[in-house]
N, C-alpha and C. Protein backbone atom coordinates (compact mmCIF):
# COMPACT_ATOMS: atom_id res chain seq x y z
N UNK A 1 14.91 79.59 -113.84
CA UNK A 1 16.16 79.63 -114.59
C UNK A 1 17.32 79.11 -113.75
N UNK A 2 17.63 79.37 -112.40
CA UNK A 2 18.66 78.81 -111.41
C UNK A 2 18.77 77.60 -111.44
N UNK A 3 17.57 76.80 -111.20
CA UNK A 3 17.03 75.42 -111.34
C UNK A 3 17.99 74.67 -112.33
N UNK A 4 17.74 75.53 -113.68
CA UNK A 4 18.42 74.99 -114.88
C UNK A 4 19.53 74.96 -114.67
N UNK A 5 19.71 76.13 -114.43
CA UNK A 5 21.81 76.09 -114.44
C UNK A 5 21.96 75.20 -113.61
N UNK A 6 21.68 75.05 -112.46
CA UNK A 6 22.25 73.90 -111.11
C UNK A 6 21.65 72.44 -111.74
N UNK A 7 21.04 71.81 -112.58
CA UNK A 7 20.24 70.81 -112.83
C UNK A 7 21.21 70.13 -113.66
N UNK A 8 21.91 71.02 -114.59
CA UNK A 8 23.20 70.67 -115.52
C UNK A 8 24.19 70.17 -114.72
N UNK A 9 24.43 70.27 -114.03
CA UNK A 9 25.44 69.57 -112.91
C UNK A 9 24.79 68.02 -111.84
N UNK A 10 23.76 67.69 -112.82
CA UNK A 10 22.87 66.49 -111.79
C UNK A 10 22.56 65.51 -113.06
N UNK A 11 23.24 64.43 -112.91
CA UNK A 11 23.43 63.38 -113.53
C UNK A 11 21.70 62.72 -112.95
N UNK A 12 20.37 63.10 -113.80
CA UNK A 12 19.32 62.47 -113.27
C UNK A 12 19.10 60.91 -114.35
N UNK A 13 19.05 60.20 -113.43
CA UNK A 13 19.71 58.59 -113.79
C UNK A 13 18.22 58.12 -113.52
N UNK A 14 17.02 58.18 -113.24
CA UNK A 14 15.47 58.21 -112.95
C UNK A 14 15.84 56.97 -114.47
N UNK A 15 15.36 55.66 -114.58
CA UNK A 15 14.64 54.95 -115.67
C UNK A 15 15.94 54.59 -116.72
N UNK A 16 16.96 54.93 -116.03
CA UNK A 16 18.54 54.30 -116.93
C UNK A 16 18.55 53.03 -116.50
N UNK A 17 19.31 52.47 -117.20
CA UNK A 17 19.46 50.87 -117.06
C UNK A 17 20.54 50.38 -117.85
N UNK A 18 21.84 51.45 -117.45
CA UNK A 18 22.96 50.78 -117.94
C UNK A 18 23.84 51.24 -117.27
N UNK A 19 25.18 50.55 -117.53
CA UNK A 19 26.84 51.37 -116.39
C UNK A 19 27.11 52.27 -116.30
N UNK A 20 27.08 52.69 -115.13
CA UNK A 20 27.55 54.20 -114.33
C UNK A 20 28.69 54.71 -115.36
N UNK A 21 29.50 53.97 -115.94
CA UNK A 21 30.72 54.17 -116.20
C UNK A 21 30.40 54.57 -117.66
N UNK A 22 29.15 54.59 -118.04
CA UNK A 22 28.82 55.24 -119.42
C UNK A 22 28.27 56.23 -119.88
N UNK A 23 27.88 56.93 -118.32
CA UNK A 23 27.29 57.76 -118.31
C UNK A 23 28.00 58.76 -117.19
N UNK A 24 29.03 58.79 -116.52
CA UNK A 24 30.21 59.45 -115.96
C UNK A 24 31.45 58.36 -115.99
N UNK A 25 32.56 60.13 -116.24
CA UNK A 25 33.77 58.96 -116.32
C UNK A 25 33.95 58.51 -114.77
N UNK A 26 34.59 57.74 -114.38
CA UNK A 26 35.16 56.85 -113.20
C UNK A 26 36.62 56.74 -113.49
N UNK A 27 37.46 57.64 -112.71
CA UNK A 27 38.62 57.28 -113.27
C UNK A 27 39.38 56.29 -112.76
N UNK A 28 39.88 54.95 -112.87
CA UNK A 28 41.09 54.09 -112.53
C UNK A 28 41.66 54.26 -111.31
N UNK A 29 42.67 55.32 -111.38
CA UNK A 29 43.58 55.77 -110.83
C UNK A 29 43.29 56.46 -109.64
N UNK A 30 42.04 56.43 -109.24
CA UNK A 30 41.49 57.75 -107.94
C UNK A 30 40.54 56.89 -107.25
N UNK A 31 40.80 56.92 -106.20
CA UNK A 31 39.70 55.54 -105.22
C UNK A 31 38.35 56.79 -105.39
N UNK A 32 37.26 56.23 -104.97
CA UNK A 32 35.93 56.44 -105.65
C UNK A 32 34.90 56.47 -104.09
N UNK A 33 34.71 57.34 -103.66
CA UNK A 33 33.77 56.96 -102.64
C UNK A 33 32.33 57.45 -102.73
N UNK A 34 31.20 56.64 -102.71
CA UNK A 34 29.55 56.90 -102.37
C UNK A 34 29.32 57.24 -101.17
N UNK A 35 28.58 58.30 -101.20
CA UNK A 35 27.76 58.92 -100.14
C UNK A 35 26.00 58.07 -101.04
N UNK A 36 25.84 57.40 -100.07
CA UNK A 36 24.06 57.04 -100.95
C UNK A 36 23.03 57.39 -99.59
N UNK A 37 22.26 58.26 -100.55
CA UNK A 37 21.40 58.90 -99.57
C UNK A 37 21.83 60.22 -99.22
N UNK A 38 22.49 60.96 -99.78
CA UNK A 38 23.48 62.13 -99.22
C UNK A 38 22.24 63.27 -98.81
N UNK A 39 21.44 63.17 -99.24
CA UNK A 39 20.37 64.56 -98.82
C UNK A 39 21.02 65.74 -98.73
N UNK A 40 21.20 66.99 -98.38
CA UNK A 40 21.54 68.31 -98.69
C UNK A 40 23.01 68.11 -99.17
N UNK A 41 24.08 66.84 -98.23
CA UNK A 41 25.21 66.67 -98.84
C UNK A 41 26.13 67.50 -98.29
N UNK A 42 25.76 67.70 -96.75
CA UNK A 42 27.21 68.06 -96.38
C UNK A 42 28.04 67.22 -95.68
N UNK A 43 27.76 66.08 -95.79
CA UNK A 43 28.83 65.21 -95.41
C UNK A 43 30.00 64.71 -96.88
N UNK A 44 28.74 65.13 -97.79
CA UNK A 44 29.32 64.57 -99.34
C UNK A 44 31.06 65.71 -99.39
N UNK A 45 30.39 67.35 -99.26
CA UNK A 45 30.85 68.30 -99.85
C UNK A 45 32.39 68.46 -98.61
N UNK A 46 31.96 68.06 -97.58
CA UNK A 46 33.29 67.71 -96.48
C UNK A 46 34.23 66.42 -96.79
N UNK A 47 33.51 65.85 -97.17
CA UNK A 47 34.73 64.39 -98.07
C UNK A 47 34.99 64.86 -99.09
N UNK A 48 34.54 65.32 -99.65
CA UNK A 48 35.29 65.76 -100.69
C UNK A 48 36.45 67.13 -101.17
N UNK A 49 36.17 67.93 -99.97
CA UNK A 49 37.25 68.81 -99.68
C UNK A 49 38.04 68.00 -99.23
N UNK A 50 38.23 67.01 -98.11
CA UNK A 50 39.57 66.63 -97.56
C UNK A 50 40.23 65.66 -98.40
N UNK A 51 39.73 64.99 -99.19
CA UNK A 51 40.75 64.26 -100.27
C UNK A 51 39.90 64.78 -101.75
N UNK A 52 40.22 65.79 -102.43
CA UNK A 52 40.41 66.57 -103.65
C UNK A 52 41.13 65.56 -104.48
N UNK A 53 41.91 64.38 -104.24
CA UNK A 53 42.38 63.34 -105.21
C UNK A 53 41.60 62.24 -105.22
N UNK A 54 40.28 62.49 -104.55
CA UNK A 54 39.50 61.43 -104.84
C UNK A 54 38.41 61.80 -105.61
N UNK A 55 37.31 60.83 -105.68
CA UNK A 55 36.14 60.79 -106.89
C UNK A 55 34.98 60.67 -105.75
N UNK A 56 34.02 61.75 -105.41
CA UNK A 56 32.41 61.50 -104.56
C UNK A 56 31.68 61.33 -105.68
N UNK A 57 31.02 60.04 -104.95
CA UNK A 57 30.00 59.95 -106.12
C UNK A 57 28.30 60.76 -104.96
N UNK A 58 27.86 61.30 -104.92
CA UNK A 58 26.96 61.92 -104.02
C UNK A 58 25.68 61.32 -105.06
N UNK A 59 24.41 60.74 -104.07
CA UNK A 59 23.62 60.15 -104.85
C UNK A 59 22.20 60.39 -103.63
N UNK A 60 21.29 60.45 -104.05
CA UNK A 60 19.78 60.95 -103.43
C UNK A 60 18.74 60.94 -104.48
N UNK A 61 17.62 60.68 -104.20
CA UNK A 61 15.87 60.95 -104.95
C UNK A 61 15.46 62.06 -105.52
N UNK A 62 15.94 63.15 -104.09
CA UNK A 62 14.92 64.04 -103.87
C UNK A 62 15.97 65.12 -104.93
N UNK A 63 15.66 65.62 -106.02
CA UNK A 63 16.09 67.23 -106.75
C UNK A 63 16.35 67.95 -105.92
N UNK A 64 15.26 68.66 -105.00
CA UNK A 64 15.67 69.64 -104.19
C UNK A 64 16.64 69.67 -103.20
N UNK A 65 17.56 68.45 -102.54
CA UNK A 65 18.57 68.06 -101.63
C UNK A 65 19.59 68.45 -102.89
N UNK A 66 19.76 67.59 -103.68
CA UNK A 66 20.73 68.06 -104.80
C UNK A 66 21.31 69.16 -105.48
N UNK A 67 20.09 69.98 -105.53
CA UNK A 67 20.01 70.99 -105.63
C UNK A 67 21.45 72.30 -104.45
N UNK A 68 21.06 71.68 -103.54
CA UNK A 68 21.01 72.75 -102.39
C UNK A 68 22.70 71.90 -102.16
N UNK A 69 23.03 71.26 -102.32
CA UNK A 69 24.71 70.26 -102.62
C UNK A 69 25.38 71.13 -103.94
N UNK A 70 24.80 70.98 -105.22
CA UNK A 70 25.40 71.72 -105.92
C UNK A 70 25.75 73.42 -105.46
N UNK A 71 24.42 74.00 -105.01
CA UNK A 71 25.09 75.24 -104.41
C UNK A 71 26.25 75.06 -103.81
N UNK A 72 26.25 74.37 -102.79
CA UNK A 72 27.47 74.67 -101.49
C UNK A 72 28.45 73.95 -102.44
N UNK A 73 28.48 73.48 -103.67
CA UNK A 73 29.61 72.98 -103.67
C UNK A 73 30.42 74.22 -104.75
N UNK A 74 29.35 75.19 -104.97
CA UNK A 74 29.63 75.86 -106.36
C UNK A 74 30.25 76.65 -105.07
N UNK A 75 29.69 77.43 -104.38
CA UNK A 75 30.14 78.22 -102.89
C UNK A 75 31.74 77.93 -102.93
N UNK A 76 32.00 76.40 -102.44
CA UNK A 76 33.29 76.17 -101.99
C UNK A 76 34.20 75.87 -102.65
N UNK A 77 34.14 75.48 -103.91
CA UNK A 77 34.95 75.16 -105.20
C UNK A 77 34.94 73.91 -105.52
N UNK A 78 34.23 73.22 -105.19
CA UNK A 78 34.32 71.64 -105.11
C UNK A 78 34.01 71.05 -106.19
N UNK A 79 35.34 70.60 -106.88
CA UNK A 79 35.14 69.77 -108.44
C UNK A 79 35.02 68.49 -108.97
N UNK A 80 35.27 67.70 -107.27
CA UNK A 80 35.68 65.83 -107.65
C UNK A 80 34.61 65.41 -107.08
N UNK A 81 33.26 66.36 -107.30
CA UNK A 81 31.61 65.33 -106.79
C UNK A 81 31.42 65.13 -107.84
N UNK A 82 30.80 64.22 -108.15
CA UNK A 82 29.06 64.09 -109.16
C UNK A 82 28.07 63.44 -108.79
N UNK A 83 27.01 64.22 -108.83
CA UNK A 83 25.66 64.75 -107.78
C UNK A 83 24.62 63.64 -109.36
N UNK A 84 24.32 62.72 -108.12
CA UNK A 84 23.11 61.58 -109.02
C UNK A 84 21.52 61.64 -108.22
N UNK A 85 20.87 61.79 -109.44
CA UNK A 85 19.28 61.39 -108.75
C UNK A 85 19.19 60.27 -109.14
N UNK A 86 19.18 59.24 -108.30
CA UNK A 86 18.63 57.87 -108.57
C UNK A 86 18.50 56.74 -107.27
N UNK A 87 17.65 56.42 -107.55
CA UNK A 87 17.45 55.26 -106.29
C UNK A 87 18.30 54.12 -106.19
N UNK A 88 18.68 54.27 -104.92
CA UNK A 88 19.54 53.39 -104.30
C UNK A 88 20.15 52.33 -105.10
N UNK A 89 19.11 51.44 -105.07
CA UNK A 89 19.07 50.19 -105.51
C UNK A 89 19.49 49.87 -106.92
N UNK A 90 19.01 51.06 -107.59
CA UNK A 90 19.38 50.99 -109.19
C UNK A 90 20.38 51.07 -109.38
N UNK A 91 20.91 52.05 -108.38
CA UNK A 91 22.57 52.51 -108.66
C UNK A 91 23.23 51.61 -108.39
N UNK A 92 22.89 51.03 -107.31
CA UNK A 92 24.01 49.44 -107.13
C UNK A 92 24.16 48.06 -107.44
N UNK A 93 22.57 48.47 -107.94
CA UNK A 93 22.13 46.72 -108.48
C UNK A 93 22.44 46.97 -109.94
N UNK A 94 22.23 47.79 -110.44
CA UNK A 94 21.84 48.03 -112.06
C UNK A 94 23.56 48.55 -113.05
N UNK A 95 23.39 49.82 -111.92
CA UNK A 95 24.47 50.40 -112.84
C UNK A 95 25.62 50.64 -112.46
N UNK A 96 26.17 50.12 -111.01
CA UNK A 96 27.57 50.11 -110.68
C UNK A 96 28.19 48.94 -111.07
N UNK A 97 29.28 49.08 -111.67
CA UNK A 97 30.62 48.45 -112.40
C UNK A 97 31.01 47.20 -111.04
N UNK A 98 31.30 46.24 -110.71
CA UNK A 98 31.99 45.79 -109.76
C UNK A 98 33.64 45.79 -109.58
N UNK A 99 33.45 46.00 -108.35
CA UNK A 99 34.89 46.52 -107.54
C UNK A 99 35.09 47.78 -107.88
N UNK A 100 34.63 48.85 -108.48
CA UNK A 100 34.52 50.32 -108.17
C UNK A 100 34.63 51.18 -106.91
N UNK A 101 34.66 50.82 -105.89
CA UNK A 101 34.00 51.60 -105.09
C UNK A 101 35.10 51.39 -103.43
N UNK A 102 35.67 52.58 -103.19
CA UNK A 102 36.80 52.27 -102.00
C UNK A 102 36.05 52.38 -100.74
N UNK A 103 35.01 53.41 -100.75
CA UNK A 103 34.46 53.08 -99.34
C UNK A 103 32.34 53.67 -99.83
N UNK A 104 31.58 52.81 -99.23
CA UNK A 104 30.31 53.32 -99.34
C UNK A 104 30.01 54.05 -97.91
N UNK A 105 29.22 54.47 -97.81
CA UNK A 105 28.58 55.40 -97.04
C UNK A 105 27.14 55.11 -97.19
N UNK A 106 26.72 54.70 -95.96
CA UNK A 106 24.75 54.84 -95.82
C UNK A 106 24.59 55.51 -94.62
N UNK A 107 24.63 56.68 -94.55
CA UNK A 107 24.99 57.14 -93.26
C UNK A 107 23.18 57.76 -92.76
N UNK A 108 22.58 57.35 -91.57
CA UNK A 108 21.28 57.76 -90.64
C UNK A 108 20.37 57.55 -91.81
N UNK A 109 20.24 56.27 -92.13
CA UNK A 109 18.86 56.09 -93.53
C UNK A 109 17.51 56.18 -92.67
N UNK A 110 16.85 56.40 -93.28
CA UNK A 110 15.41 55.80 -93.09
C UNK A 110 15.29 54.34 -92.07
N UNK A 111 14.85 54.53 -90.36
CA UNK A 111 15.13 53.28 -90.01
C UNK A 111 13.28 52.05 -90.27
N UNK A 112 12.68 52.81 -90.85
CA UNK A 112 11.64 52.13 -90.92
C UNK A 112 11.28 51.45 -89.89
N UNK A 113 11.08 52.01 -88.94
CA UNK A 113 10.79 51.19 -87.14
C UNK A 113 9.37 50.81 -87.90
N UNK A 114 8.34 50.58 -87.96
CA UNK A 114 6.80 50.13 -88.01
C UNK A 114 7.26 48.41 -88.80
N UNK A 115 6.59 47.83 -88.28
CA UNK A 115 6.62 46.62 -88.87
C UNK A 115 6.28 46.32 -89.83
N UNK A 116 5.17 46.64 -90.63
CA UNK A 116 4.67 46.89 -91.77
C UNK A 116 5.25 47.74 -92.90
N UNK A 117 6.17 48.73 -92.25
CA UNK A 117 7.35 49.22 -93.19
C UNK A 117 8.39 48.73 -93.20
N UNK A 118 8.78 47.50 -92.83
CA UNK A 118 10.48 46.97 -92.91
C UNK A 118 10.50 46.64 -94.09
N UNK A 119 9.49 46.15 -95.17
CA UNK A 119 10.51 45.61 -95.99
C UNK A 119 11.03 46.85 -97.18
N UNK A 120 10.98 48.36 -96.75
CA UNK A 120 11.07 48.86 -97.34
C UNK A 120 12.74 50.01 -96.69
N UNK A 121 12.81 49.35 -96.08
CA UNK A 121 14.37 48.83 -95.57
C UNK A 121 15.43 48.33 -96.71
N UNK A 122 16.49 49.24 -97.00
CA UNK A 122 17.80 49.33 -97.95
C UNK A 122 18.35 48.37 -97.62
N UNK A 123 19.26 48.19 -96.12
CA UNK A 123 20.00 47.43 -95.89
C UNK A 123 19.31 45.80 -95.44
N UNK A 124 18.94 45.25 -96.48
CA UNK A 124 18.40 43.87 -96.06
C UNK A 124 19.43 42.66 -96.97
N UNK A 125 18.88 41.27 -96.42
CA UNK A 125 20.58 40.38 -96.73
C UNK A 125 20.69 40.41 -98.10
N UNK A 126 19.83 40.24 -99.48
CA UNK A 126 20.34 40.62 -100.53
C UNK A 126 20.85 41.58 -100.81
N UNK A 127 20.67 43.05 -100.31
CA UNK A 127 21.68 44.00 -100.60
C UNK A 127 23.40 43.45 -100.34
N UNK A 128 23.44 42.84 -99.45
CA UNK A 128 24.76 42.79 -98.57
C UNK A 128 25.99 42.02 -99.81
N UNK A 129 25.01 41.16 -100.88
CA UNK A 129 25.80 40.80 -101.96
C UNK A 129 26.19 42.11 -102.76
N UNK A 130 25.37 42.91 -103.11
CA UNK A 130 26.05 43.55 -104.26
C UNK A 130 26.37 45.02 -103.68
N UNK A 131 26.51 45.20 -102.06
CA UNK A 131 27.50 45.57 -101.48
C UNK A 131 29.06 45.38 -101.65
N UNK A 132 29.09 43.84 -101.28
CA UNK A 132 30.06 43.34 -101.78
C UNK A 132 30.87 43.27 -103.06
N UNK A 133 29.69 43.48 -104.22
CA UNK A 133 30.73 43.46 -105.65
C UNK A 133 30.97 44.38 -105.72
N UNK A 134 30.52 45.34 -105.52
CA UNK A 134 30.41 47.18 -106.27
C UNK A 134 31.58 47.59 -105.12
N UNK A 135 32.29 46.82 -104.37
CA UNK A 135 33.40 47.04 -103.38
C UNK A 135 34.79 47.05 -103.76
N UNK A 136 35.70 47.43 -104.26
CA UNK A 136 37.24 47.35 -104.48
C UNK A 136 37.78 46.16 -103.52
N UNK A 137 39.14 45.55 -103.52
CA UNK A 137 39.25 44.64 -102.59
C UNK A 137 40.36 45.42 -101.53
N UNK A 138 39.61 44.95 -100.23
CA UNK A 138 40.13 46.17 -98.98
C UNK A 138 38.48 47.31 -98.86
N UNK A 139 37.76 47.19 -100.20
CA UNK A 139 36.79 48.21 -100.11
C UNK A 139 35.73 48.10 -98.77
N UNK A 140 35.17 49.90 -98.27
CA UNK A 140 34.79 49.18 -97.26
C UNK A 140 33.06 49.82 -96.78
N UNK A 141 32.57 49.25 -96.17
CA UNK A 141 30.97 49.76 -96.36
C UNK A 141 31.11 50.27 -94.54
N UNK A 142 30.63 51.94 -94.52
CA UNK A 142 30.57 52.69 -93.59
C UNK A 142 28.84 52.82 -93.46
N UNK A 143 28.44 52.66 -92.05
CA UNK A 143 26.74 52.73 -91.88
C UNK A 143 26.72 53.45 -90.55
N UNK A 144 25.76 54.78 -90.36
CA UNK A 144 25.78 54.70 -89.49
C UNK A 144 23.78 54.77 -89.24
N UNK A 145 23.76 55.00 -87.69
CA UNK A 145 22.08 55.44 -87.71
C UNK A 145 21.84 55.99 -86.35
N UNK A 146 21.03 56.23 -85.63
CA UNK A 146 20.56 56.59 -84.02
C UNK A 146 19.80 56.07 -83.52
N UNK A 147 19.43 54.79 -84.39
CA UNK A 147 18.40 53.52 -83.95
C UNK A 147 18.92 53.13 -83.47
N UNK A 148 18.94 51.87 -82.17
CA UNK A 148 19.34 50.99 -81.84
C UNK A 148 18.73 49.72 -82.54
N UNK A 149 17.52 49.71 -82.74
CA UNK A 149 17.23 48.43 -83.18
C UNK A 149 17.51 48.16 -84.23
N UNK A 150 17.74 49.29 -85.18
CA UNK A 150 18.26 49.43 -86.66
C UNK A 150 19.25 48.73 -87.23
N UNK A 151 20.33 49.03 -85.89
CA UNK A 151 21.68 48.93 -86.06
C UNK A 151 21.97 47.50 -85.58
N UNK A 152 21.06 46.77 -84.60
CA UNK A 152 20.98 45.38 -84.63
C UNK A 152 20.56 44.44 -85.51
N UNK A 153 20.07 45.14 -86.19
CA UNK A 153 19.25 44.38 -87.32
C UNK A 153 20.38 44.57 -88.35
N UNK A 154 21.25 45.58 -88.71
CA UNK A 154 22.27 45.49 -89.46
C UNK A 154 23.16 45.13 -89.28
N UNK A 155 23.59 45.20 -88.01
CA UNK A 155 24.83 44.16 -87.42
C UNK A 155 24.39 42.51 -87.67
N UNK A 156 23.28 42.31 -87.85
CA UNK A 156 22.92 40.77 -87.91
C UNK A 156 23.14 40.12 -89.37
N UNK A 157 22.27 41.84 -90.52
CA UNK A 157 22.30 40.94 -92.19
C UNK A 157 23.86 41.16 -92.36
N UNK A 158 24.57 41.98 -92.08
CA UNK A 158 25.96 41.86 -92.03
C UNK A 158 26.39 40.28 -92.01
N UNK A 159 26.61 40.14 -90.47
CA UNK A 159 27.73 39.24 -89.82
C UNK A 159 27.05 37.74 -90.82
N UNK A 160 25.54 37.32 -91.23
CA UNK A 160 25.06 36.25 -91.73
C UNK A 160 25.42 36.17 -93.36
N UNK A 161 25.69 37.41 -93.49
CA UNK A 161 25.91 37.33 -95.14
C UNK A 161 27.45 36.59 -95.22
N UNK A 162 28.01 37.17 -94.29
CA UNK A 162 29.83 36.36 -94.23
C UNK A 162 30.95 36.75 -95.29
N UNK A 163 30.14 37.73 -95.62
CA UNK A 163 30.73 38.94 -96.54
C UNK A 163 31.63 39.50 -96.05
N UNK A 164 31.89 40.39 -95.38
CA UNK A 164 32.74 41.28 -94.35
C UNK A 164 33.22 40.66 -93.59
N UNK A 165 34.10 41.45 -92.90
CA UNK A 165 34.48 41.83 -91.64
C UNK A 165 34.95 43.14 -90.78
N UNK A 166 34.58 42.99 -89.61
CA UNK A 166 34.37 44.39 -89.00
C UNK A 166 35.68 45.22 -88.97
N UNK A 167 35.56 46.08 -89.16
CA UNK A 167 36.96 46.72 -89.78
C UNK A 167 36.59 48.45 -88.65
N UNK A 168 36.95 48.47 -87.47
CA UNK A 168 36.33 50.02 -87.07
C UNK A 168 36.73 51.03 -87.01
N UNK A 169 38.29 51.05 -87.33
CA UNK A 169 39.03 51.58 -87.85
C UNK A 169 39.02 52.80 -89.12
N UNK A 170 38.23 51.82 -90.20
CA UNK A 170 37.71 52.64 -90.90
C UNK A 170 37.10 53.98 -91.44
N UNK A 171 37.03 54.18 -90.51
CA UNK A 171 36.23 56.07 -90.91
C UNK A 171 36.89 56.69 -89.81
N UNK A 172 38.01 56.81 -88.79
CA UNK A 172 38.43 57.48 -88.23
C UNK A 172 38.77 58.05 -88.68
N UNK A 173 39.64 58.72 -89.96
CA UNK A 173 39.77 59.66 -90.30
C UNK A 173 39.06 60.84 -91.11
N UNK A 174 37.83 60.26 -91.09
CA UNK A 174 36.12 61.30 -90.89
C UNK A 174 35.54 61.25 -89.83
N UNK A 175 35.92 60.88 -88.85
CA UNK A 175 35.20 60.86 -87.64
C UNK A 175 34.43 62.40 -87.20
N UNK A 176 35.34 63.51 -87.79
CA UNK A 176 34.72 64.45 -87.55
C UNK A 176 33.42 64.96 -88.20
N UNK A 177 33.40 64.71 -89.73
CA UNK A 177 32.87 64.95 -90.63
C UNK A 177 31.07 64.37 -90.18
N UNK A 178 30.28 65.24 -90.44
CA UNK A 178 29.00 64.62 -90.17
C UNK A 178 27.95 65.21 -90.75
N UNK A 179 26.66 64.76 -91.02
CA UNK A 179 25.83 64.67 -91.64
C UNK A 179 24.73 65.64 -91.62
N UNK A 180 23.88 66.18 -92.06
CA UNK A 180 22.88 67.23 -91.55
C UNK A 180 21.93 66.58 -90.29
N UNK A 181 21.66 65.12 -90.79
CA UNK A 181 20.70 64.07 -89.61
C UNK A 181 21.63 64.37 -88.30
N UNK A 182 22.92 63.79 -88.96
CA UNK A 182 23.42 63.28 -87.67
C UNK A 182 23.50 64.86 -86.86
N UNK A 183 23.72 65.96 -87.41
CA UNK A 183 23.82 67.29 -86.29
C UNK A 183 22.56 67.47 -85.62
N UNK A 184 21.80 67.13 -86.43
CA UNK A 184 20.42 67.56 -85.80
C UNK A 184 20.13 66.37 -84.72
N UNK A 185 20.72 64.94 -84.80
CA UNK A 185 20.43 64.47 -83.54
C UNK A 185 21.07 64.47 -82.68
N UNK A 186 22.64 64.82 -82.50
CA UNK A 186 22.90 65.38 -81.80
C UNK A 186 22.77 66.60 -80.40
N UNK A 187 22.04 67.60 -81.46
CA UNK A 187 21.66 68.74 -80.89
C UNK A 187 20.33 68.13 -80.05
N UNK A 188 19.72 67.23 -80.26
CA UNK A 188 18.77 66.81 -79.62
C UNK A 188 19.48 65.75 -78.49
N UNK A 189 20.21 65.55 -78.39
CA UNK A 189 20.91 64.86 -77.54
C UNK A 189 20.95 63.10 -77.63
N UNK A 190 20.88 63.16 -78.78
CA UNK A 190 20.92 61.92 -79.70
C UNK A 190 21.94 61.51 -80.02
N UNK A 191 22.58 60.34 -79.67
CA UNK A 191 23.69 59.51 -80.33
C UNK A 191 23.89 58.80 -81.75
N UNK A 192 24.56 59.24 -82.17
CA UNK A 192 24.53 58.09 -83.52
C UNK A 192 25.83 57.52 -83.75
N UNK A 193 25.38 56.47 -83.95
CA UNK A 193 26.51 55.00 -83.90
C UNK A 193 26.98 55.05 -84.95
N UNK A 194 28.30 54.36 -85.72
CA UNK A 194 28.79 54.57 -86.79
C UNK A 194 30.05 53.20 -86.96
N UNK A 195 29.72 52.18 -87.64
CA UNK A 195 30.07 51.18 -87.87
C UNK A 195 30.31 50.65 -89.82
N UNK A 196 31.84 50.10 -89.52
CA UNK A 196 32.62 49.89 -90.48
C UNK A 196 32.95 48.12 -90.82
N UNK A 197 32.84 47.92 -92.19
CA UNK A 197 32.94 46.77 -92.55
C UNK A 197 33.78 46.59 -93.56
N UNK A 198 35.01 45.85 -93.57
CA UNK A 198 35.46 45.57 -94.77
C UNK A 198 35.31 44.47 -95.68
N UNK A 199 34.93 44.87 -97.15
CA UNK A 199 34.82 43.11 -97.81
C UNK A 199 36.11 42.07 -98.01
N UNK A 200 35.24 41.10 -97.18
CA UNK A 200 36.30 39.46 -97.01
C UNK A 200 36.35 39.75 -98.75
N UNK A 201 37.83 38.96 -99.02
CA UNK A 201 38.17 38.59 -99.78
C UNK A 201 38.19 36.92 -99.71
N UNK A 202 37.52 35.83 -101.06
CA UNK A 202 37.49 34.51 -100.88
C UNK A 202 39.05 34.31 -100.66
N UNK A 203 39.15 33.01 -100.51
CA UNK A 203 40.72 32.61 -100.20
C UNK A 203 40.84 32.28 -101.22
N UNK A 204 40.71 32.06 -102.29
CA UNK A 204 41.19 31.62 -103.41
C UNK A 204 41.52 33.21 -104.02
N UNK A 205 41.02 33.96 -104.61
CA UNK A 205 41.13 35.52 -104.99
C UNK A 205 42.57 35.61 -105.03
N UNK A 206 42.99 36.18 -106.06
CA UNK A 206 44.60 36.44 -105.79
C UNK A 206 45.20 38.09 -105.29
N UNK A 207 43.88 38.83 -104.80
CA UNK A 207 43.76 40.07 -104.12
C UNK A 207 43.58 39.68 -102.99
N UNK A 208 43.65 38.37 -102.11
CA UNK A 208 42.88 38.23 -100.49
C UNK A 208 44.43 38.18 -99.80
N UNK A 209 44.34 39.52 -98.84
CA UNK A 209 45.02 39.74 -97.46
C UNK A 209 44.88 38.91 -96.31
N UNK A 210 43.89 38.16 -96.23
CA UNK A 210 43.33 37.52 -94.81
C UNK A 210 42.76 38.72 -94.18
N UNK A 211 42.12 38.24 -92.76
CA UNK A 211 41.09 38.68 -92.26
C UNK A 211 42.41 39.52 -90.96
């Protein structure tokens, strides 16, 4: 019965195939930030206490992470999430609106070290396009991980896509804020890196600041 009550609060998006924006409102007026991949979601439920005038969109696979987000958020009062089951890809390829989105978050994914598992790797160079649309202009894509090789390999589909630019600035004012991964590698005496990109605007665009 708990299940139920907390399940009503989980937008499960599993086999949809239409705009986010039709199936939660998105409001205009309130910059919009993704946590993708949020797992238990306390990095979600800490962004979203410190700006209460913004919109988390908190998004993960697994029910039971979601689950355990809606608690802590019912715990702390937290009203400007909405908690999605759906895979990655759907959500950004399929059903995000373009230019929605003020800052993404892929924070300690899955680094798929085995060679035979890379191509099952999120951040590869076709993602890096519809990174880019599902971006506001100024919008900005936050990654972090505790790979090194991970993070070379993303510093690379980055800088080749010619999409961005490095912006590092960016998440300092979450710098504190961190992840269940990232505490736990920490406590292991693990570093995790945390790198910011903002989307180039073309020069023609009548939204482009320069670089």
């Amino acid at each position: 019965m708990r299940n139920k009550i907390e399940d009503k609060y989980i937008n499960i998006l599993s086999g949809e195939y239409c705009r986010l924006d039709r199936i939660i409102t998105l409001p205009p007026d309130r910059l919009i930030e993704v946590d993708m991949g949020c797992g238990k979601g306390s990095f979600a439920t800490q962004l979203a206490a410190r700006y209460p005038d913004r919109l988390v969109i908190a998004a993960d696979v697994m029910i039971g992470r979601l689950r355990k987000l809606v608690k802590r958020n019912e715990r702390e009062g937290i009203v400007n999430m909405r908690a999605l089951r759906v895979e990655a890809r759907s959500l950004l390829v399929l059903m995000m609106p373009d230019r929605t989105v003020h800052r993404l978050h892929i924070l300690c994914p899955d680094p798929w070290p085995k060679d035979r598992h890379r191509a099952n790797r999120l951040l590869c160079a076709d993602f890096m396009g519809q990174i880019h649309r599902i971006l506001q202009p100024g919008g900005m894509f936050h990654f972090s991980t505790d790979d090194v090789n991970y993070l070379t390999a993303v510093e690379q589909v980055v800088t080749a896509s010619g999409l961005f630019d490095p912006y590092p600035e960016g998440w300092t004012d979450i710098a504190d804020l961190k992840t269940d991964f990232e505490r736990l590698w920490n406590a292991e005496g693990k570093a995790v890196q945390h790198h910011v990109w903002r989307r180039r605007e073309p020069v023609d665009d009548p939204n482009y600041r320069g670089h």
